[in-house]
N, C-alpha and C. Protein backbone atom coordinates (compact mmCIF):
# COMPACT_ATOMS: atom_id res chain seq x y z
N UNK A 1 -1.73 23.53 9.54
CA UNK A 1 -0.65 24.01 8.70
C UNK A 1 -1.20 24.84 7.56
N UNK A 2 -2.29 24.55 7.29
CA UNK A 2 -2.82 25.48 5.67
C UNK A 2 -3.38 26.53 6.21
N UNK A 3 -3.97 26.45 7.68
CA UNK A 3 -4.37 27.75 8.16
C UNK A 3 -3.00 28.86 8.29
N UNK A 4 -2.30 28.26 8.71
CA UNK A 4 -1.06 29.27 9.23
C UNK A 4 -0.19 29.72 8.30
N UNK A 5 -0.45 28.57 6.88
CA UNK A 5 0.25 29.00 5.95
C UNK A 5 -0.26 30.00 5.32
N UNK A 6 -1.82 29.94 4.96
CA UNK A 6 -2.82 31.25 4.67
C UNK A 6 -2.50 32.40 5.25
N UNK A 7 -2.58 32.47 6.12
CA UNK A 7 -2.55 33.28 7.47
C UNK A 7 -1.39 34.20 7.20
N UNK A 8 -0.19 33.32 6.98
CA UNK A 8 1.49 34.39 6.58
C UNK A 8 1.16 34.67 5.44
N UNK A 9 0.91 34.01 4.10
CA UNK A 9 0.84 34.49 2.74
C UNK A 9 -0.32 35.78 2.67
N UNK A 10 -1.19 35.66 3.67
CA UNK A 10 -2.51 36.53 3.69
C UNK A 10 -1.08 38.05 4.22
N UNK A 11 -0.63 37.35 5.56
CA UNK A 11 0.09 38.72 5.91
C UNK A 11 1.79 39.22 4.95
N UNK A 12 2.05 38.11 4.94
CA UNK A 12 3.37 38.75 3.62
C UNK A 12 3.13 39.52 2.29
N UNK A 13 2.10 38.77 1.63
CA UNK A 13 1.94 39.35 0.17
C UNK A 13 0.46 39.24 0.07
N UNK A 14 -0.41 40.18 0.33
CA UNK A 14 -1.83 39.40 0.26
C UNK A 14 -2.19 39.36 -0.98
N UNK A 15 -1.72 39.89 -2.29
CA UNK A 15 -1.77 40.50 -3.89
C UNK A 15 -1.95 38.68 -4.13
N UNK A 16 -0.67 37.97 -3.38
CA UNK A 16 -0.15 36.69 -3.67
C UNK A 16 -1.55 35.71 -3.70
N UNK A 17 -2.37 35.75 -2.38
CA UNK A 17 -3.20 34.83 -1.99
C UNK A 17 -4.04 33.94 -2.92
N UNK A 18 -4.76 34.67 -3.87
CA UNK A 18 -5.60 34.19 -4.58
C UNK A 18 -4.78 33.33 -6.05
N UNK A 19 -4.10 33.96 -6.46
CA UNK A 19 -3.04 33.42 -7.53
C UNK A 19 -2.80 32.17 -7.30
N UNK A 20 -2.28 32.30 -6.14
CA UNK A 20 -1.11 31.35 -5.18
C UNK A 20 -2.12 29.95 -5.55
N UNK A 21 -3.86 30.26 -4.38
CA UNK A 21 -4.41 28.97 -4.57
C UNK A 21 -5.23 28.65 -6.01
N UNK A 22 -5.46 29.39 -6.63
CA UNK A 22 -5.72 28.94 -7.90
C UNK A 22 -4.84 27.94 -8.13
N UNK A 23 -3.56 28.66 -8.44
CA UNK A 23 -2.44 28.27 -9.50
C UNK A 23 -2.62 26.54 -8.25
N UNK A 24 -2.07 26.52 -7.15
CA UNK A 24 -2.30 25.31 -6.62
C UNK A 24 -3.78 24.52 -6.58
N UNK A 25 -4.65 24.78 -6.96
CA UNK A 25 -6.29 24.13 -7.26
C UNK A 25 -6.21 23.71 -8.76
N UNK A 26 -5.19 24.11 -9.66
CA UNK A 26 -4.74 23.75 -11.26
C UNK A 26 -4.17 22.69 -10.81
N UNK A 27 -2.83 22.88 -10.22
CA UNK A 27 -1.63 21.53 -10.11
C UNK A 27 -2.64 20.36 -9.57
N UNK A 28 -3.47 20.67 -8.29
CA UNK A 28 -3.96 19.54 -8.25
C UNK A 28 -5.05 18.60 -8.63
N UNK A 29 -5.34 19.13 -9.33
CA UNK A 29 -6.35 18.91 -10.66
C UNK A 29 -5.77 17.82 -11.70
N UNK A 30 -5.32 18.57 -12.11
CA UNK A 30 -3.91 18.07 -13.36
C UNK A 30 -3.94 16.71 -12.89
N UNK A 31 -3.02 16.92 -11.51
CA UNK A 31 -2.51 15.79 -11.02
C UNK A 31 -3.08 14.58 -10.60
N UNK A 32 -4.28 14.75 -10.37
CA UNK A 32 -5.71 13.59 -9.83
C UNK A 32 -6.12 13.02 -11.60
N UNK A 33 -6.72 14.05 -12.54
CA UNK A 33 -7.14 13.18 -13.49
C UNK A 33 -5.81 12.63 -14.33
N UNK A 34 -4.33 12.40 -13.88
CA UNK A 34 -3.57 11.40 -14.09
C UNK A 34 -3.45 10.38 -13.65
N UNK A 35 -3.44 10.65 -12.32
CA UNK A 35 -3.47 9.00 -11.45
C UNK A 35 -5.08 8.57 -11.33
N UNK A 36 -6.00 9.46 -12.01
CA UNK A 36 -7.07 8.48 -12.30
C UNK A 36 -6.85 7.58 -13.45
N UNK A 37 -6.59 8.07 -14.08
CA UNK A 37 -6.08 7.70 -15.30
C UNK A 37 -5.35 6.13 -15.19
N UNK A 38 -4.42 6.30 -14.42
CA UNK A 38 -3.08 5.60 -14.31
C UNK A 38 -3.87 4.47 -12.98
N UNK A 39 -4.77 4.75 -12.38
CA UNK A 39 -5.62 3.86 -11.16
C UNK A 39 -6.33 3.31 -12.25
N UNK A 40 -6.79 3.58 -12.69
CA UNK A 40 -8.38 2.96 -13.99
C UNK A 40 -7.76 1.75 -14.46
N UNK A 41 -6.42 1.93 -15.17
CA UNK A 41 -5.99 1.16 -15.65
C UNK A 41 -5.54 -0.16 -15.02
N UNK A 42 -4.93 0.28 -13.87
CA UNK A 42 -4.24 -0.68 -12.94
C UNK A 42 -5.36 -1.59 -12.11
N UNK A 43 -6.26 -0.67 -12.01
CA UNK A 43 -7.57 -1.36 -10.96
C UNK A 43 -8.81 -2.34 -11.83
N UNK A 44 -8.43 -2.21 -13.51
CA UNK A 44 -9.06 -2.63 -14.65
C UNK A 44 -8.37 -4.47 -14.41
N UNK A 45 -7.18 -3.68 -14.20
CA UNK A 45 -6.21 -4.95 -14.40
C UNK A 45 -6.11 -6.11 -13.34
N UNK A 46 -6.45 -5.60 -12.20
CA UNK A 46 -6.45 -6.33 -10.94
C UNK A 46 -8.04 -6.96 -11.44
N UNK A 47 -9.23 -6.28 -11.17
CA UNK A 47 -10.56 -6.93 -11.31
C UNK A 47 -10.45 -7.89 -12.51
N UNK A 48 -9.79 -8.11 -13.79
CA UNK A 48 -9.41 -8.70 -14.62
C UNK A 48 -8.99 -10.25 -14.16
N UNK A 49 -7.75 -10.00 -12.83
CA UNK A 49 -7.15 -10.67 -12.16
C UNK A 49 -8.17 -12.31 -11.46
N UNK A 50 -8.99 -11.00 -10.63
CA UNK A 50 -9.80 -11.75 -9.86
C UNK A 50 -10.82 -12.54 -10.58
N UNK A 51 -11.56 -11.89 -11.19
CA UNK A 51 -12.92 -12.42 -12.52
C UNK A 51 -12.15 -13.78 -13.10
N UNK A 52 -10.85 -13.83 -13.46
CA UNK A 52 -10.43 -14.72 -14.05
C UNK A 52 -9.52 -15.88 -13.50
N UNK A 53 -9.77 -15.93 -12.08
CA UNK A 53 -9.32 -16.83 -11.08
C UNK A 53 -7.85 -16.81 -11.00
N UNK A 54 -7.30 -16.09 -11.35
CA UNK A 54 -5.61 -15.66 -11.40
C UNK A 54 -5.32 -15.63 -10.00
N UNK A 55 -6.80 -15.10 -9.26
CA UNK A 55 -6.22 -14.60 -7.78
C UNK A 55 -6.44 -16.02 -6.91
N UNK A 56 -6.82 -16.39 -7.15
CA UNK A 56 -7.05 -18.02 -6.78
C UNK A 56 -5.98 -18.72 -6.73
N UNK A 57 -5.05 -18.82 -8.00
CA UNK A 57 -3.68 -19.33 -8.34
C UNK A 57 -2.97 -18.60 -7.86
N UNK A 58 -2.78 -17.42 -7.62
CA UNK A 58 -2.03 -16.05 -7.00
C UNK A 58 -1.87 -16.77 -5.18
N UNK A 59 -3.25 -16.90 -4.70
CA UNK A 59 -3.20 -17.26 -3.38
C UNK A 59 -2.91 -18.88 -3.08
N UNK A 60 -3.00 -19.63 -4.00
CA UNK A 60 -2.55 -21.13 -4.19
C UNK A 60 -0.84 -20.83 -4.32
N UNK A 61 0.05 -19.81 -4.82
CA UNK A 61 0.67 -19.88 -5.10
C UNK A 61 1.51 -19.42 -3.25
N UNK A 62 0.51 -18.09 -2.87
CA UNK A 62 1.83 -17.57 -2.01
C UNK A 62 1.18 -18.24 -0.80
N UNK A 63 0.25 -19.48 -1.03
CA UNK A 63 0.16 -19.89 0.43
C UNK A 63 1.26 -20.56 1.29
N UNK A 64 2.03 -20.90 0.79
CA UNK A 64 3.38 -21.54 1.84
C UNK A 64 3.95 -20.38 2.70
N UNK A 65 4.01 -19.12 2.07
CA UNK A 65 4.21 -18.29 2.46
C UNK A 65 3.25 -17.52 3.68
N UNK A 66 2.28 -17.33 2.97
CA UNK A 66 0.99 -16.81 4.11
C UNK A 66 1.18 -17.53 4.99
N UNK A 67 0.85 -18.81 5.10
CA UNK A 67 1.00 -19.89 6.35
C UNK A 67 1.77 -19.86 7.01
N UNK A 68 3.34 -19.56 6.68
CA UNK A 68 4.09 -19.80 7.35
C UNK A 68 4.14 -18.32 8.26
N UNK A 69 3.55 -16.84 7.57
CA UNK A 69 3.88 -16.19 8.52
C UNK A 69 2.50 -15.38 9.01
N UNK A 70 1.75 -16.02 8.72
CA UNK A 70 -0.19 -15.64 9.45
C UNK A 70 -1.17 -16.92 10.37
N UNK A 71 0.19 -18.30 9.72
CA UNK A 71 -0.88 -19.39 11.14
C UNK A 71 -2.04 -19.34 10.27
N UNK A 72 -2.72 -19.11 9.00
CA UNK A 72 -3.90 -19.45 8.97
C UNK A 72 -5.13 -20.75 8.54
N UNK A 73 -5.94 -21.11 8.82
CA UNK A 73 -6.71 -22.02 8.33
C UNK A 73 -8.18 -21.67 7.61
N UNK A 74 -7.88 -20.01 7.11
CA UNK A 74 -8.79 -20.06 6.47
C UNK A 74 -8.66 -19.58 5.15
N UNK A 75 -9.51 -20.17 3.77
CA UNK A 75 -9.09 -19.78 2.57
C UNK A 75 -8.96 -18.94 2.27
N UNK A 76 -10.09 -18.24 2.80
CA UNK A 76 -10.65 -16.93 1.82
C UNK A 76 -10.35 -16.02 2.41
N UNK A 77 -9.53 -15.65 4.12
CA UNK A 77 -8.58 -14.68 4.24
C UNK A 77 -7.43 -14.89 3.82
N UNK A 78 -7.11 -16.08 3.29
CA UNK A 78 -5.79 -16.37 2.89
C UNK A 78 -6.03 -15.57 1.17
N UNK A 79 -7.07 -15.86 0.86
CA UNK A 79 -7.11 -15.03 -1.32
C UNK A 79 -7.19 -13.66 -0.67
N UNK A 80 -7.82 -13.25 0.51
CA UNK A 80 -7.56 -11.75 0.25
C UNK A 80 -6.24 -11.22 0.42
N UNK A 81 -5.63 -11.71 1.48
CA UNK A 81 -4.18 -11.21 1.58
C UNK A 81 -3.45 -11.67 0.67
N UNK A 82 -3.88 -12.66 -0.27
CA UNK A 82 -2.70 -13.02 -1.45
C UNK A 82 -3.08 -11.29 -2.70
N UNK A 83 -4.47 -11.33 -2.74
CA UNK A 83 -4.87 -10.31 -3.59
C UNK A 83 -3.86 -8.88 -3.16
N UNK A 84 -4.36 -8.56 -1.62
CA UNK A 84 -3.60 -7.55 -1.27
C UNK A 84 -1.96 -7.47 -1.64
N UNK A 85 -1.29 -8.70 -1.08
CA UNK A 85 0.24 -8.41 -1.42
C UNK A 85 0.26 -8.23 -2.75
N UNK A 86 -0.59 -8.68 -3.73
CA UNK A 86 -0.12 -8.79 -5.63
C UNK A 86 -0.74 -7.27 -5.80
N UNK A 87 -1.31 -6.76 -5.15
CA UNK A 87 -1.61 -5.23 -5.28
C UNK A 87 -0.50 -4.22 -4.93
N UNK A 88 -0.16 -4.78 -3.51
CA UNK A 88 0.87 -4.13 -3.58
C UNK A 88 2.39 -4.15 -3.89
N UNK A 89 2.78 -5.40 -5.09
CA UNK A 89 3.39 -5.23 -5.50
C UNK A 89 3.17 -4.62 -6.59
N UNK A 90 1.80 -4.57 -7.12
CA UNK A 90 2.36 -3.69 -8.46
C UNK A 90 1.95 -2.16 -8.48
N UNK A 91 2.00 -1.78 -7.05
CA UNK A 91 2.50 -0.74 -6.42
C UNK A 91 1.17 0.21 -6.26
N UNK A 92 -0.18 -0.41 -6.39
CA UNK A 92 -1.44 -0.13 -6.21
C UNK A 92 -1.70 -0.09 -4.75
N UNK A 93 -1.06 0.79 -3.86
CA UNK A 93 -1.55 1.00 -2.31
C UNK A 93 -2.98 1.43 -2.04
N UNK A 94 -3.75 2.00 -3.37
CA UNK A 94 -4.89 2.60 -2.74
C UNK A 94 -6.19 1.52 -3.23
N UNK A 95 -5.71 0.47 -4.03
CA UNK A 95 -6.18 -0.62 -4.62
C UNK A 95 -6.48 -1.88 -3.67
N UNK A 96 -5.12 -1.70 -3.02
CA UNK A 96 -4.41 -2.78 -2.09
C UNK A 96 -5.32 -2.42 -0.51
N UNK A 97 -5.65 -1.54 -0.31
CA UNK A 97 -5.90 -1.07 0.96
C UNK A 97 -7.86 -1.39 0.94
N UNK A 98 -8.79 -1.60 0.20
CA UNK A 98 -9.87 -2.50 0.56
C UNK A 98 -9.31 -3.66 0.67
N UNK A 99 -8.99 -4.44 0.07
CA UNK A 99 -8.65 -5.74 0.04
C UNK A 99 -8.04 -6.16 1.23
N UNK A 100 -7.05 -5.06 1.93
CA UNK A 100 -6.57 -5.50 3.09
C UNK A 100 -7.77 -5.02 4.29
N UNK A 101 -8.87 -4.24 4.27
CA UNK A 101 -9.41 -3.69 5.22
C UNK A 101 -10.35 -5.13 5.46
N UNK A 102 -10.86 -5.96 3.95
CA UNK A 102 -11.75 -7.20 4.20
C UNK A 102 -10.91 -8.24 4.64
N UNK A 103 -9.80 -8.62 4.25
CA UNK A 103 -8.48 -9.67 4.88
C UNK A 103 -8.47 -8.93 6.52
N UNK A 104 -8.29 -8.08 7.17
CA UNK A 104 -8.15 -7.95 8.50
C UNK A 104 -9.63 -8.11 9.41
N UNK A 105 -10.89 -7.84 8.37
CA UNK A 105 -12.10 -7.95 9.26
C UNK A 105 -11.93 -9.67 9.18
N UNK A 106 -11.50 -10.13 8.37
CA UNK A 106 -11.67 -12.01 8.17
C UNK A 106 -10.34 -12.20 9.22
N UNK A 107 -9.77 -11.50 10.12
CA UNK A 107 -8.80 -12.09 10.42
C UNK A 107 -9.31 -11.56 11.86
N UNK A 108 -10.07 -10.51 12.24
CA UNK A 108 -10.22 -10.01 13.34
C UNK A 108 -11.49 -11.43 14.30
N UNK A 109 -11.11 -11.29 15.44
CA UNK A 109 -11.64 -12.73 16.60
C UNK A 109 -12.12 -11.86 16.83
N UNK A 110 -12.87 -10.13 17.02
CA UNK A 110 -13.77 -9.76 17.85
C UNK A 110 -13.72 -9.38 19.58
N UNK A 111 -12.08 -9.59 19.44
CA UNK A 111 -11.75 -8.81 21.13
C UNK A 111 -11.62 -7.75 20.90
N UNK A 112 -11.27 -7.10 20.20
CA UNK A 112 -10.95 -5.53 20.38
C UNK A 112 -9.13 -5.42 20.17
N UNK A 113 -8.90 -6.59 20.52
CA UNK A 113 -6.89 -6.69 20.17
C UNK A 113 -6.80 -6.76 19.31
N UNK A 114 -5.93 -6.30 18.00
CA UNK A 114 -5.34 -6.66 16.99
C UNK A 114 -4.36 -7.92 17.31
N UNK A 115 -5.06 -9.22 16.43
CA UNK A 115 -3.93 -10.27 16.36
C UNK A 115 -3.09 -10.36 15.63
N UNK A 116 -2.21 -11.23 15.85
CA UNK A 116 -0.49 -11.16 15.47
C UNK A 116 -0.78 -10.96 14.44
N UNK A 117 -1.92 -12.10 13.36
CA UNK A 117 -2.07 -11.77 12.06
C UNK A 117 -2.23 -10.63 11.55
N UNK A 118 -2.96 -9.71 12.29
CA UNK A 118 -3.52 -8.78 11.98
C UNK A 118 -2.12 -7.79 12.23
N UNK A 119 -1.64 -7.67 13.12
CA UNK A 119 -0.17 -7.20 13.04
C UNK A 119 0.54 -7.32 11.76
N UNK A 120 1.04 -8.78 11.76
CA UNK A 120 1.38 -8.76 10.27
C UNK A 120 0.86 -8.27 9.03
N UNK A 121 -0.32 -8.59 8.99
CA UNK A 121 -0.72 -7.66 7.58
C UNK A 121 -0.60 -6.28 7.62
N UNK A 122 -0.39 -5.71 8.48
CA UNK A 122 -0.35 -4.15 8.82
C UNK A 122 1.25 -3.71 8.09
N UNK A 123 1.83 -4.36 9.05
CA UNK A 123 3.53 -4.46 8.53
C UNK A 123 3.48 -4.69 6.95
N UNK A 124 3.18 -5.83 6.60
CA UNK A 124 3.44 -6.49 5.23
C UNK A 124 2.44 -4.75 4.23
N UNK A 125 1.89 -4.51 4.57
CA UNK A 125 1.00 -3.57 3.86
C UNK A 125 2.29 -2.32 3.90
N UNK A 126 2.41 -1.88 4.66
CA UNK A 126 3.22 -0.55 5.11
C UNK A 126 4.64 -0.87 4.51
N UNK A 127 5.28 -1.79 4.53
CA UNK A 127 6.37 -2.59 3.95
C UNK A 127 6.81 -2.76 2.97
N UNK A 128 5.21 -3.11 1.88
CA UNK A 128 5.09 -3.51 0.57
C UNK A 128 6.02 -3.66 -0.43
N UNK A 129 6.32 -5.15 -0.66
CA UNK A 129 7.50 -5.12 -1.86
C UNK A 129 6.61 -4.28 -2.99
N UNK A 130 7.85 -3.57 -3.76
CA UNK A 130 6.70 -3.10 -5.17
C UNK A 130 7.85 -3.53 -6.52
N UNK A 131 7.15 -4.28 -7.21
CA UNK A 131 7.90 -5.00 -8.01
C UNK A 131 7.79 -4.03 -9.15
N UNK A 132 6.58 -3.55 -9.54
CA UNK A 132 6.59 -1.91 -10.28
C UNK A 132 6.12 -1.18 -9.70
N UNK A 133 6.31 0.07 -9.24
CA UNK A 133 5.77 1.17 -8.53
C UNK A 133 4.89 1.79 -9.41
N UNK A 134 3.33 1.44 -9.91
CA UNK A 134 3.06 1.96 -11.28
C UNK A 134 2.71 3.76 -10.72
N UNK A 135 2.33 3.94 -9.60
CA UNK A 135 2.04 5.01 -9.05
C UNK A 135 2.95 6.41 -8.87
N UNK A 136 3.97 5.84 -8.91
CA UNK A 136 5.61 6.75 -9.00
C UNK A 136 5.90 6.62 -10.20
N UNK A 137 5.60 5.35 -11.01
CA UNK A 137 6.05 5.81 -12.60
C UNK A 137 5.05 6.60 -13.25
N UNK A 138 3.81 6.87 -13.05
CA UNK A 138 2.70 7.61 -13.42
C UNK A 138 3.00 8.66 -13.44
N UNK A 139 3.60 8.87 -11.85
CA UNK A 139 3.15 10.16 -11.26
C UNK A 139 4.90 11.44 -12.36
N UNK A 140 5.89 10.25 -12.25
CA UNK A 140 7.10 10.57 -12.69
C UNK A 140 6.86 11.10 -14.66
N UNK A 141 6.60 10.16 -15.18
CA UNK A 141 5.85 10.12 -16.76
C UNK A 141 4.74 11.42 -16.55
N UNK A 142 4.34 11.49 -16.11
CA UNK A 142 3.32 13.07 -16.29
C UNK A 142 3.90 14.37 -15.88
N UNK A 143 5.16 14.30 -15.57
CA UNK A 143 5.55 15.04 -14.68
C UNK A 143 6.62 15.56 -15.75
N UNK A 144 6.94 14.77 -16.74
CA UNK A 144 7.90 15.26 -17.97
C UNK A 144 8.69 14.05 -17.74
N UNK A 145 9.48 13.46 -17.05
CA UNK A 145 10.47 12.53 -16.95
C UNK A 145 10.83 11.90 -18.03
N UNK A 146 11.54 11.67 -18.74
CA UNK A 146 12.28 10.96 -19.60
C UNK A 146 12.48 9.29 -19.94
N UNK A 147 12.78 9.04 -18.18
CA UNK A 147 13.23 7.67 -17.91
C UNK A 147 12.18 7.06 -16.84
N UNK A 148 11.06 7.41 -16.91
CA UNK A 148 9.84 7.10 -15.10
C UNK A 148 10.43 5.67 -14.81
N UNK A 149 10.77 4.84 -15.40
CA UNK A 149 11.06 3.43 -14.65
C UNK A 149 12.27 3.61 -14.44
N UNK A 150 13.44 4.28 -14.48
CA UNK A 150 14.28 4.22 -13.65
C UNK A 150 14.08 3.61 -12.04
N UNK A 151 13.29 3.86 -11.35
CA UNK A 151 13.32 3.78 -10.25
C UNK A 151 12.83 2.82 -9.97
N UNK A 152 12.58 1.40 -10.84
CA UNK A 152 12.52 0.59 -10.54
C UNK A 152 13.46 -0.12 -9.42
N UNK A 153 14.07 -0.50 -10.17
CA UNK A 153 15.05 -1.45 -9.30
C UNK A 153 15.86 -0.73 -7.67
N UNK A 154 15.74 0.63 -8.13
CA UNK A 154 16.33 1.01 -6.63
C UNK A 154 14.65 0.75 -5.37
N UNK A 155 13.87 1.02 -6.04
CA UNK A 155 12.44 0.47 -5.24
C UNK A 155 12.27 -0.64 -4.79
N UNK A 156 12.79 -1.32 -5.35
CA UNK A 156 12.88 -3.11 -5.44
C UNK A 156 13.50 -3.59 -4.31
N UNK A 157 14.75 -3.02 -4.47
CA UNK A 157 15.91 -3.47 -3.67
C UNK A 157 15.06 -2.90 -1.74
N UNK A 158 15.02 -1.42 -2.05
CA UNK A 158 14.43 -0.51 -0.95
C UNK A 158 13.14 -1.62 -0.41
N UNK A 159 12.32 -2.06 -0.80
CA UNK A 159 11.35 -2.13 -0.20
C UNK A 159 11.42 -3.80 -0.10
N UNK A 160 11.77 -4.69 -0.46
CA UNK A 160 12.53 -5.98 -0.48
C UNK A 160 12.99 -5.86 1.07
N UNK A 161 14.05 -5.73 1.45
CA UNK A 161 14.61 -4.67 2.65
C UNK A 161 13.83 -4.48 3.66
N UNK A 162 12.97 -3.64 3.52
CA UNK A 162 11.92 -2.94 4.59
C UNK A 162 11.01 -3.72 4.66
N UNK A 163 10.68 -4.80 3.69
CA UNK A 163 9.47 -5.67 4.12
C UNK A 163 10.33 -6.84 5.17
N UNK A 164 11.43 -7.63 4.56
CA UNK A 164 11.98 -8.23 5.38
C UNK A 164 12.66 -7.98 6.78
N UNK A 165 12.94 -6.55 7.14
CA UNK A 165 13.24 -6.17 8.58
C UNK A 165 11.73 -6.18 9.38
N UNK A 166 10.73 -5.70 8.33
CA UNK A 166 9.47 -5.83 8.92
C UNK A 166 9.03 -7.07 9.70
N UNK A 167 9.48 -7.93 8.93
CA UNK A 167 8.65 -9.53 9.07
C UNK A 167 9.83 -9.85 10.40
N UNK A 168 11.02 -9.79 10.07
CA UNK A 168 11.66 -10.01 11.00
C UNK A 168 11.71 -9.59 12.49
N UNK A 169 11.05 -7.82 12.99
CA UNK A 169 10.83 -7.53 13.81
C UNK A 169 9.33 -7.60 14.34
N UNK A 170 8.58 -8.01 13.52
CA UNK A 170 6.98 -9.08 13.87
C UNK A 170 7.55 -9.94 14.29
N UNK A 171 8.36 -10.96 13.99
CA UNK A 171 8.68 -12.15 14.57
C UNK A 171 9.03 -12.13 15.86
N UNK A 172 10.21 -11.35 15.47
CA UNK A 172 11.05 -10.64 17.08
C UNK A 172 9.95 -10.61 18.16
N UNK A 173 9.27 -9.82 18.21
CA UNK A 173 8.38 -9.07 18.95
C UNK A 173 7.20 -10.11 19.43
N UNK A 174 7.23 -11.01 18.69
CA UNK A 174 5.74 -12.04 19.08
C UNK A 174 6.54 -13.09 19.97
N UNK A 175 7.88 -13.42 19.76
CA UNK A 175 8.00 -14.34 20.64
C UNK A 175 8.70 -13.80 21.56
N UNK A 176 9.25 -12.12 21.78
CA UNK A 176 9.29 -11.84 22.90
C UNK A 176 7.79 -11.45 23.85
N UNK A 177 6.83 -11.52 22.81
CA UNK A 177 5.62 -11.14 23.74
C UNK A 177 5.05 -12.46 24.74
N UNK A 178 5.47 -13.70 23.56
CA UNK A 178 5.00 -14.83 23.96
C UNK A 178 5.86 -15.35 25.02
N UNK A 179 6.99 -15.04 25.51
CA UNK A 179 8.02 -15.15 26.60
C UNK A 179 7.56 -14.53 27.75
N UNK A 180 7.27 -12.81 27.58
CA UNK A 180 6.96 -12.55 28.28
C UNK A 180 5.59 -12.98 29.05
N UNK A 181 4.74 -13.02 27.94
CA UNK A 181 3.36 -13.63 28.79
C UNK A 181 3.24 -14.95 29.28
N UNK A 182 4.02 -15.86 29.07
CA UNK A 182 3.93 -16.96 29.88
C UNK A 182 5.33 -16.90 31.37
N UNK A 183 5.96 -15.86 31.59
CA UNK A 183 6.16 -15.57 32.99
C UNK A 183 5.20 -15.52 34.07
C-alpha cells in the first residue's frame, strides 16, 4: 500500500512527494515521543505493581476467575495472566502483550496445538476489558481534546461486551469440539 501510494502521489503531484513525507515523518515523531511518554509512565506503574507484590494479590484475587475459565494448577501462569488482564485493563496492550507471550509459553504442553488455555488467553487479550484506556486518552489529550476521558465509559461498556461474547464463544466452541471428538 505505501508503495502504490508513492507511486500515485509520485505520478499525480510529484512537487507533493517530498513535503507530503516529511510533513508525515513530523506527525509521526510527535506522536511516538507522546505515547512514550504516556508508556513510561504506565509501564513505571505496572513494574511498581509487581516489585511490590500487588501482582501477587492481583492474581490471589482473580484466581476464582482464572480457574474457572483456564483449568489451571499452576501459580505462576496463573500471576502472569492475572498481570496480563490488570494490564490490559488499564489499557496497556503493548505492556500487556510480554506478559501474555510468558503466560502462553507457561501454558504451552509442547505439541505444536494451541490449548484451550492458550485459546483463551488469546481471546481474553484481543477482548480486553479496559477500565481506562490510558492509550486513547493519551493519544486523545495530545491531540488537543478537551474532554480525553470522555470515552471512558462508552469503552467500558464496549469492551465488557466483547470480552464476554468472547469467553462465551470459547466456551461454545470447546464443548462443541469436545462433542465432536469423542464421536
Amino acid at each position: 500500500m505505501t508503495v502504490s501510494a508513492f507511486c500515485f502521489l509520485l505520478w499525480t503531484g510529484p512537487d507533493k512527494v517530498l513535503p507530503s513525507m516529511i510533513e508525515a515523518s513530523n506527525f509521526t515523531l510527535h506522536h511516538i515521543a507522546e505515547l512514550c511518554g504516556v508508556y513510561a509512565v504506565w509501564l513505571g506503574i505496572l513494574e511498581l505493581v509487581e516489585a511490590s507484590g500487588l501482582g501477587e494479590k492481583l492474581a490471589h484475587f482473580l484466581h476464582p476467575i482464572i480457574k474457572k475459565l483456564f483449568k489451571l494448577n499452576d501459580s505462576e501462569a496463573e500471576r502472569l495472566i492475572a498481570l496480563n488482564i490488570s494490564a490490559n485493563m488499564l489499557g496497556l496492550g503493548n505492556a500487556a502483550t510480554p506478559l501474555g507471550i510468558k503466560a502462553a509459553k507457561k501454558l504451552d504442553d509442547g505439541s505444536g496445538v494451541a490449548s484451550q488455555a492458550i485459546i483463551m488467553l488469546i481471546v481474553l487479550n484481543a477482548t480486553s476489558i479496559q477500565l481506562l484506556p490510558t492509550t486513547i486518552i493519551g493519544m486523545r489529550a495530545s491531540n488537543g481534546s478537551t474532554s480525553a476521558g470522555d470515552i471512558i465509559i462508552p469503552t467500558l461498556i464496549a469492551t465488557v461486551l466483547t470480552c464476554a461474547l468472547g469467553i462465551i464463544l470459547v466456551k461454545a466452541f470447546q464443548k462443541f469440539y469436545q462433542k465432536r471428538k469423542g464421536l
